[in-house]
Protein backbone atom coordinates (compact mmCIF):
# COMPACT_ATOMS: atom_id res chain seq x y z
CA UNK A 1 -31.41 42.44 -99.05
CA UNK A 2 -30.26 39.35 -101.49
CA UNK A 3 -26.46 39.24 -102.15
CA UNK A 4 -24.10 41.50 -101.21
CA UNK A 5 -21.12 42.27 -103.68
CA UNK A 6 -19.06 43.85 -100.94
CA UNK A 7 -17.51 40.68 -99.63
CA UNK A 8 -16.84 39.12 -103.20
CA UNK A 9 -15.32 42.44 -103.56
CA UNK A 10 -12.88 42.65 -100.84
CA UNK A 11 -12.01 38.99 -101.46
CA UNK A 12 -10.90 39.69 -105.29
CA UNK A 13 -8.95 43.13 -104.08
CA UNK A 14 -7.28 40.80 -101.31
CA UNK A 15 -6.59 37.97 -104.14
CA UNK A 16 -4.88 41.18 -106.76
CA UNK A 17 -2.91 42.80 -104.15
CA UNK A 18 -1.43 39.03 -102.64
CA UNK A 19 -0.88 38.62 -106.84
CA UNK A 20 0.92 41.79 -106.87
CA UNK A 21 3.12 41.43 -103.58
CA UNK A 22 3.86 37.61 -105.06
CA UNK A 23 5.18 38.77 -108.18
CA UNK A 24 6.95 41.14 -107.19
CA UNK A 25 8.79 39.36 -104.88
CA UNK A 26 9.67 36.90 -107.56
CA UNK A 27 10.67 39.40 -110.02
CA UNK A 28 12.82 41.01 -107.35
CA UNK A 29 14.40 37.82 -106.36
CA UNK A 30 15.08 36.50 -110.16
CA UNK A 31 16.38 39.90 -111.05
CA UNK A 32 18.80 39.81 -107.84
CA UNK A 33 19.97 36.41 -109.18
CA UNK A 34 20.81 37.45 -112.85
CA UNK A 35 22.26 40.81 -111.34
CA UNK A 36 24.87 38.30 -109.40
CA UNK A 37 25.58 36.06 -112.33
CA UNK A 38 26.40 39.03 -114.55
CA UNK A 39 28.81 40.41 -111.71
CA UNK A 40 30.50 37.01 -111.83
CA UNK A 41 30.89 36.61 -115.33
CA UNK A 42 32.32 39.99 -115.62
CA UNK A 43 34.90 39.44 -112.94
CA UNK A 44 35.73 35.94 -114.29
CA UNK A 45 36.37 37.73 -118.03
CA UNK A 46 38.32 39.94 -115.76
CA UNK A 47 40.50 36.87 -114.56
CA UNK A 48 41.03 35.26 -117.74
CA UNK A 49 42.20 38.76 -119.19
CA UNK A 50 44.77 38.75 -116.44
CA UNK A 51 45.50 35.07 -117.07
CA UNK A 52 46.11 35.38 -120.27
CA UNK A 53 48.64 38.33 -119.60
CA UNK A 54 50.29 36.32 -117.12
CA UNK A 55 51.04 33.25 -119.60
CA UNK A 56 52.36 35.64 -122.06
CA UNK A 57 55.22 37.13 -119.12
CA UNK A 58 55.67 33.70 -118.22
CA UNK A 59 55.83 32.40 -121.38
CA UNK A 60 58.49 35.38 -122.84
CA UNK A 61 60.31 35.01 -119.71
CA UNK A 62 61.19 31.41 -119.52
CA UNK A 63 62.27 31.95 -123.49
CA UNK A 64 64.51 34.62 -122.77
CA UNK A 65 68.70 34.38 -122.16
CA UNK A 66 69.94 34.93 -118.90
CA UNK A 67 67.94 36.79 -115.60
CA UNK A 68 65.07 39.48 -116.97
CA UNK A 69 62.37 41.70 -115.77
CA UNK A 70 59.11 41.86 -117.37
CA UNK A 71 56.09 44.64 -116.48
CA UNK A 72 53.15 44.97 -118.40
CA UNK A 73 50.90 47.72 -117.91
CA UNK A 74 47.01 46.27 -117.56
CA UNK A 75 43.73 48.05 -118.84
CA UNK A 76 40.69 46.72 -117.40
CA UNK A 77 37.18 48.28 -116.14
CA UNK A 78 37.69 50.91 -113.65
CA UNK A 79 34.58 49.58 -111.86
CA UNK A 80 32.42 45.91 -112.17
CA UNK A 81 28.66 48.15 -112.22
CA UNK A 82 29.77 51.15 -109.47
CA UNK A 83 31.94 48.18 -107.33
CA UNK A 84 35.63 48.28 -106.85
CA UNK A 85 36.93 44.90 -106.95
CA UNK A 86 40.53 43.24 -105.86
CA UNK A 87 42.78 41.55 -108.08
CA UNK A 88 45.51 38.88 -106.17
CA UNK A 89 47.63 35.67 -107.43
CA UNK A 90 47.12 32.78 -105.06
CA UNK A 91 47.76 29.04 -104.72
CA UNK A 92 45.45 26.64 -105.05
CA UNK A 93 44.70 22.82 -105.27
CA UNK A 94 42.22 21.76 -107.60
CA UNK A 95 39.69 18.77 -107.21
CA UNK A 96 40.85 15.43 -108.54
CA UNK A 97 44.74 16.35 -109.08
CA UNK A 98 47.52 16.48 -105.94
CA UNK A 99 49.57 19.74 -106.69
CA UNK A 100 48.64 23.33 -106.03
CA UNK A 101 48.33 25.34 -108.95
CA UNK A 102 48.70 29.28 -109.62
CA UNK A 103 45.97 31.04 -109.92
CA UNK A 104 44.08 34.64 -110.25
CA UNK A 105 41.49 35.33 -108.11
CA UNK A 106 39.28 38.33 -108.41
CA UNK A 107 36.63 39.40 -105.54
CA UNK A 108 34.25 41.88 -105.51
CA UNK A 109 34.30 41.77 -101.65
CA UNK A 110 30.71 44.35 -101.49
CA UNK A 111 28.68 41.14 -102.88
CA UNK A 112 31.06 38.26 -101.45
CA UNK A 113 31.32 37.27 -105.06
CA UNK A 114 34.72 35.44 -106.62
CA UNK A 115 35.79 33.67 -109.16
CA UNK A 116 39.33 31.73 -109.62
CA UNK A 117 41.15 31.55 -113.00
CA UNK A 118 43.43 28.90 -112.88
CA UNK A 119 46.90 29.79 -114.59
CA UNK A 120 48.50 26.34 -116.34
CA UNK A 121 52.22 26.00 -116.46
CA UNK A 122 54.92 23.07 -116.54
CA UNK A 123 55.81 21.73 -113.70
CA UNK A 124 59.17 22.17 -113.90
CA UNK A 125 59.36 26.40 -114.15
CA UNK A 126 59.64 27.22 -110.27
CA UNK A 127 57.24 30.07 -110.41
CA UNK A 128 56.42 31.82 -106.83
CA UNK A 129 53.97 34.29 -106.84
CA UNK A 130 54.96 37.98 -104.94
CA UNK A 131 54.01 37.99 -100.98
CA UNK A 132 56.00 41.01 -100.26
CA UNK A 133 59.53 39.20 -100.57
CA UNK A 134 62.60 40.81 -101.90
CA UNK A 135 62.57 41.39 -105.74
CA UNK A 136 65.88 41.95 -107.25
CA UNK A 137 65.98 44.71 -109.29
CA UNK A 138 62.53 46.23 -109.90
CA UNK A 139 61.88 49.21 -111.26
CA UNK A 140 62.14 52.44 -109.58
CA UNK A 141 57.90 53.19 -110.97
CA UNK A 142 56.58 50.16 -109.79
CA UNK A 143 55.18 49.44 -106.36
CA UNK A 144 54.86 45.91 -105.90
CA UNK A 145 51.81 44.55 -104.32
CA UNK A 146 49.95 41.12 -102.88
CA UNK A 147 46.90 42.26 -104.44
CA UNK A 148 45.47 45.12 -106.59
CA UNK A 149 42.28 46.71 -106.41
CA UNK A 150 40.78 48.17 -109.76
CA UNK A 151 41.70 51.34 -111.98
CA UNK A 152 39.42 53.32 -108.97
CA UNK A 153 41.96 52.83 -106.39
CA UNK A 154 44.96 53.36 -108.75
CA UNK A 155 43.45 56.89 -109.89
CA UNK A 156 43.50 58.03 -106.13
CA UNK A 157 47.31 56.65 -106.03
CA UNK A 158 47.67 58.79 -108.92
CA UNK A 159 46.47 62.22 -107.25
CA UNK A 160 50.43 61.77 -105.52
CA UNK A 161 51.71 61.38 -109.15
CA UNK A 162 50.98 62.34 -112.76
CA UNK A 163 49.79 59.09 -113.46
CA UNK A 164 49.20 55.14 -112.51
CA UNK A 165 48.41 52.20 -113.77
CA UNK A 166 48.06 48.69 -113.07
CA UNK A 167 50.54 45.96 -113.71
CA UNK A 168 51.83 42.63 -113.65
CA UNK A 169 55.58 41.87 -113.60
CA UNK A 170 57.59 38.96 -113.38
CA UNK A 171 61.10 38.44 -112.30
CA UNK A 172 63.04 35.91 -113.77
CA UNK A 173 66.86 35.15 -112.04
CA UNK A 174 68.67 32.01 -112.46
CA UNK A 175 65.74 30.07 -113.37
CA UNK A 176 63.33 30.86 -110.75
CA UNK A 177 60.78 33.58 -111.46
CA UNK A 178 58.77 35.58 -109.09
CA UNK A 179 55.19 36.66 -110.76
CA UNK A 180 53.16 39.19 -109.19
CA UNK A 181 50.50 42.57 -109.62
CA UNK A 182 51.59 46.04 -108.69
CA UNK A 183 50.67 49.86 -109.33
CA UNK A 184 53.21 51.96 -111.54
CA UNK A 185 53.93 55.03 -111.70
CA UNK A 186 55.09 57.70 -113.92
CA UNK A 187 56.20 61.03 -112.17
């Protein structure tokens, strides 16, 4: 009895299966890591869409005569992949420079994945963002909120009305402007 081939055998099956297992695990891993970064660049376009909104209020009100109030209805994904993900303004300081800054911050709280969109103004426009104080004169359709969750949580705040949307208002009176996110609706 020369040679056997059984132990070569089970040796190269061992080898193919620990090949299989190794790949797959890498694949798995790699592919969990470009599902996250395409998460966070969709909630960071997201931001920036918001951002940009929110310079354009700002930017209208702080041109305008006298006290006004500004809402502008928002249309973004109902859902980041099948998530539901939040929507706030919040301060923050940013590395290298003293003052806090304004900024939107969207989460998509199922993967503990954010990302921060910095909103640029002058100094000198006193611009407080909404934390559930008084607002002079909103609208009678529009709830105001500290944050907003996507177009999914508006729809079931819409089975009490015709309709919702999302929105971002700001209150201008005598100089100082209040900015904030909120849900409107039309009965």
């Amino acid at each position: 009895m020369g040679d056997s081939a059984v132990i070569p055998h089970v040796i190269g099956t061992v080898a193919v299966i620990m090949l299989f297992f190794s790949l797959t695990a890498y694949y798995n891993g790699y592919y969990g890591q470009l599902n996250l970064q395409g998460y966070k660049a969709q909630l960071g376009q997201i931001g920036e869409y918001y951002a940009a909104n929110m310079n354009d209020l700002v930017t209208i009100a702080s041109l305008a005569e006298g006290d006004v109030f500004l809402v502008k209805e928002i249309q973004t994904a109902t859902f980041i992949g099948d998530r539901i993900y939040n929507v706030s303004l919040i301060r923050t300081t940013v590395a290298g420079r003293d003052q806090e800054s304004l900024a939107v911050s969207t989460r998509l709280e199922s993967l503990n994945l954010f990302t921060t969109t910095e909103l640029i103004w002058s100094p000198e426009l006193n611009i407080t963002i909404y934390t559930n104080q008084s607002v002079p004169e909103a609208p009678s359709d529009l709830t105001p909120r500290s944050f907003v969750s996507s177009d999914a949580a508006v729809a079931r705040a819409a089975q009490t009305h015709k309709s919702a949307s999302i929105a971002i208002w700001c209150r201008k009176t005598d100089g100082a402007m209040i900015l904030g996110v909120g849900v409107k609706s039309f009965i």
